[in-house]
Protein backbone atom coordinates (compact mmCIF):
# COMPACT_ATOMS: atom_id res chain seq x y z
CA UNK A 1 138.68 196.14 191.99
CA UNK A 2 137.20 193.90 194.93
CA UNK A 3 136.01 190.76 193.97
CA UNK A 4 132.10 190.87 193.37
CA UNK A 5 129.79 188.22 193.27
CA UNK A 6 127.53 188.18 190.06
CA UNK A 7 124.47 188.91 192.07
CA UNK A 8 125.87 192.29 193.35
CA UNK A 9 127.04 192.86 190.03
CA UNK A 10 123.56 192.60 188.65
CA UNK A 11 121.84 194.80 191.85
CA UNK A 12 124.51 197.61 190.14
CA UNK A 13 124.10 197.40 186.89
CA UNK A 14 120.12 197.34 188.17
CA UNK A 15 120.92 200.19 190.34
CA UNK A 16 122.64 202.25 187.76
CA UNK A 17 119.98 202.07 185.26
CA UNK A 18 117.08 202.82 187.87
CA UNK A 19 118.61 206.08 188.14
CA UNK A 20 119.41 206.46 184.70
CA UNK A 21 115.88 206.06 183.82
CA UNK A 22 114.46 208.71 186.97
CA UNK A 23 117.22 211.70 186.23
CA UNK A 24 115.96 211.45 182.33
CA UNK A 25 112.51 211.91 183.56
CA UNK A 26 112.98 214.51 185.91
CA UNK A 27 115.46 216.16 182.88
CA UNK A 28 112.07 215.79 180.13
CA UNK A 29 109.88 217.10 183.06
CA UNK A 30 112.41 220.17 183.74
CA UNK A 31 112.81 220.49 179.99
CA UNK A 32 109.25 220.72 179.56
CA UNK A 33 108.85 223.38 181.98
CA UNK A 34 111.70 225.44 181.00
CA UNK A 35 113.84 224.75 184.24
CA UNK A 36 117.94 225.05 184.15
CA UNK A 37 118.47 221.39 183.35
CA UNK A 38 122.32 221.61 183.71
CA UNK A 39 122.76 219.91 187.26
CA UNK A 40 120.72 217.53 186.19
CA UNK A 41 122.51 216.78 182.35
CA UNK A 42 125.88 216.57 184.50
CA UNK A 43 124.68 214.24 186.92
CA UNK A 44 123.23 212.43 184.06
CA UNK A 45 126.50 212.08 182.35
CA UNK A 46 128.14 210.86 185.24
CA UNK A 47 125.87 207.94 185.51
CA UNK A 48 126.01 206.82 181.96
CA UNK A 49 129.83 207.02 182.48
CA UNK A 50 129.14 204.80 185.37
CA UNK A 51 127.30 202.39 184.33
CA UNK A 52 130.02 202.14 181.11
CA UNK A 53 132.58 201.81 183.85
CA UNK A 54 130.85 198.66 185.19
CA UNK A 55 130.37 197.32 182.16
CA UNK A 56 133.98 198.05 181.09
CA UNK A 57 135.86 195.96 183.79
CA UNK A 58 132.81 192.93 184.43
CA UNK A 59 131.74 192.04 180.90
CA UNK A 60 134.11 194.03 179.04
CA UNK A 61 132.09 196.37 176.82
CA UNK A 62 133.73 199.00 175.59
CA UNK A 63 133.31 202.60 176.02
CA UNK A 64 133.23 206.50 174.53
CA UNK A 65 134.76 208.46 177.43
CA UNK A 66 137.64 210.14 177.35
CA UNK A 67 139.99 210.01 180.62
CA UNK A 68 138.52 213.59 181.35
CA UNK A 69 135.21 212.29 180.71
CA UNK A 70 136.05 209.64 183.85
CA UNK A 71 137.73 211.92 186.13
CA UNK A 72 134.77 214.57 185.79
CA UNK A 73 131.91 211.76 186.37
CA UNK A 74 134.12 210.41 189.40
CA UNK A 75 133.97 213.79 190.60
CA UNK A 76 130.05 213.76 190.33
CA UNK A 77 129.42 210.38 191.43
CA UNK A 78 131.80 211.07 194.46
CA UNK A 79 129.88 214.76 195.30
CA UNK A 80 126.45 212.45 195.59
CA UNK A 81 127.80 210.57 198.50
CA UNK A 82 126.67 212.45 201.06
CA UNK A 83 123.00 213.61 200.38
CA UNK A 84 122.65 209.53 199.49
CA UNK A 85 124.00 208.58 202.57
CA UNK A 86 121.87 210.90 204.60
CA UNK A 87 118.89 209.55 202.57
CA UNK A 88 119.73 206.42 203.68
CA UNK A 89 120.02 207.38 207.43
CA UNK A 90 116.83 208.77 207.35
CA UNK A 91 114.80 205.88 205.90
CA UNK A 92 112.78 202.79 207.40
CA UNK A 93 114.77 200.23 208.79
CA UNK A 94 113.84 197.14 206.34
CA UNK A 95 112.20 199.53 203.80
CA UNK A 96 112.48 198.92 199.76
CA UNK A 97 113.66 202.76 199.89
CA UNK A 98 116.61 201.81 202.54
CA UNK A 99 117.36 198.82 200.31
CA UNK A 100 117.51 200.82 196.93
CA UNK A 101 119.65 203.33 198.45
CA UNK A 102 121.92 200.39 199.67
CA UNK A 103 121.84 199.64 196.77
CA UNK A 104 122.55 202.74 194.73
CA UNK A 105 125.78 203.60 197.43
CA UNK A 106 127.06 200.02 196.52
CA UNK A 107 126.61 200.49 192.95
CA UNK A 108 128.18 204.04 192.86
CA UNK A 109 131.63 202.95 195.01
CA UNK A 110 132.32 200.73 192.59
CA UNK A 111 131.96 202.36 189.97
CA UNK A 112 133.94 204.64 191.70
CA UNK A 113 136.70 201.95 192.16
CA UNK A 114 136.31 201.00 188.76
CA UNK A 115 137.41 204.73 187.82
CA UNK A 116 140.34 205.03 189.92
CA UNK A 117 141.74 201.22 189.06
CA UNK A 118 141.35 203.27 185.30
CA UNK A 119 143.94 205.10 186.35
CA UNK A 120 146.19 203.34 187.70
């Protein structure tokens, strides 16, 4: 994995549990109003498996996830690239929306990374 100064390693771990906290939201919200919640419980997966993956290789906790577990979330993580990165296109120049987003991508390549070092 590339080397990462602390800082960014903090704005991911940051990032990863900002959207942690907004998918279970919107999944209680959907719940509540009897929505199909199963995009969103996948997605939601995927980022608890990459936020573990983080934690894994920069401060070494360990982790529940199977191999398959990995490769699936990977999959996810990989599939939100583009709707992120046209979020980001769209948004203010010097915005805290363009900067989360920044952010978020960051956070979710190297997690990402993280996942296919696994491997290897």
């Amino acid at each position: 994995m590339e080397n990462v100064s602390y800082e960014e390693q903090l704005q991911s771990i940051q990032a990863f549990e900002s959207t942690i906290r907004k998918s279970e939201n919107a999944l209680a919200n959907m719940t509540q109003k009897g929505n199909n919640t199963t995009l969103v419980q996948k997605r939601l997966k995927a980022l608890y498996i990459g936020l573990a993956m983080l934690e894994f290789v920069w401060n070494r906790k360990s982790h529940p996830y199977t191999e398959e577990d990995i490769a699936g979330a990977r999959l996810v993580l990989i599939g939100l690239f583009p709707s992120l990165e046209s979020m980001y296109a769209k948004s203010k120049e010097g915005s805290p929306q363009k900067t989360l987003l920044e952010r978020r991508i960051k956070a979710f390549h190297l997690a990402v990374q993280a996942m296919d070092d696994m491997e290897n």
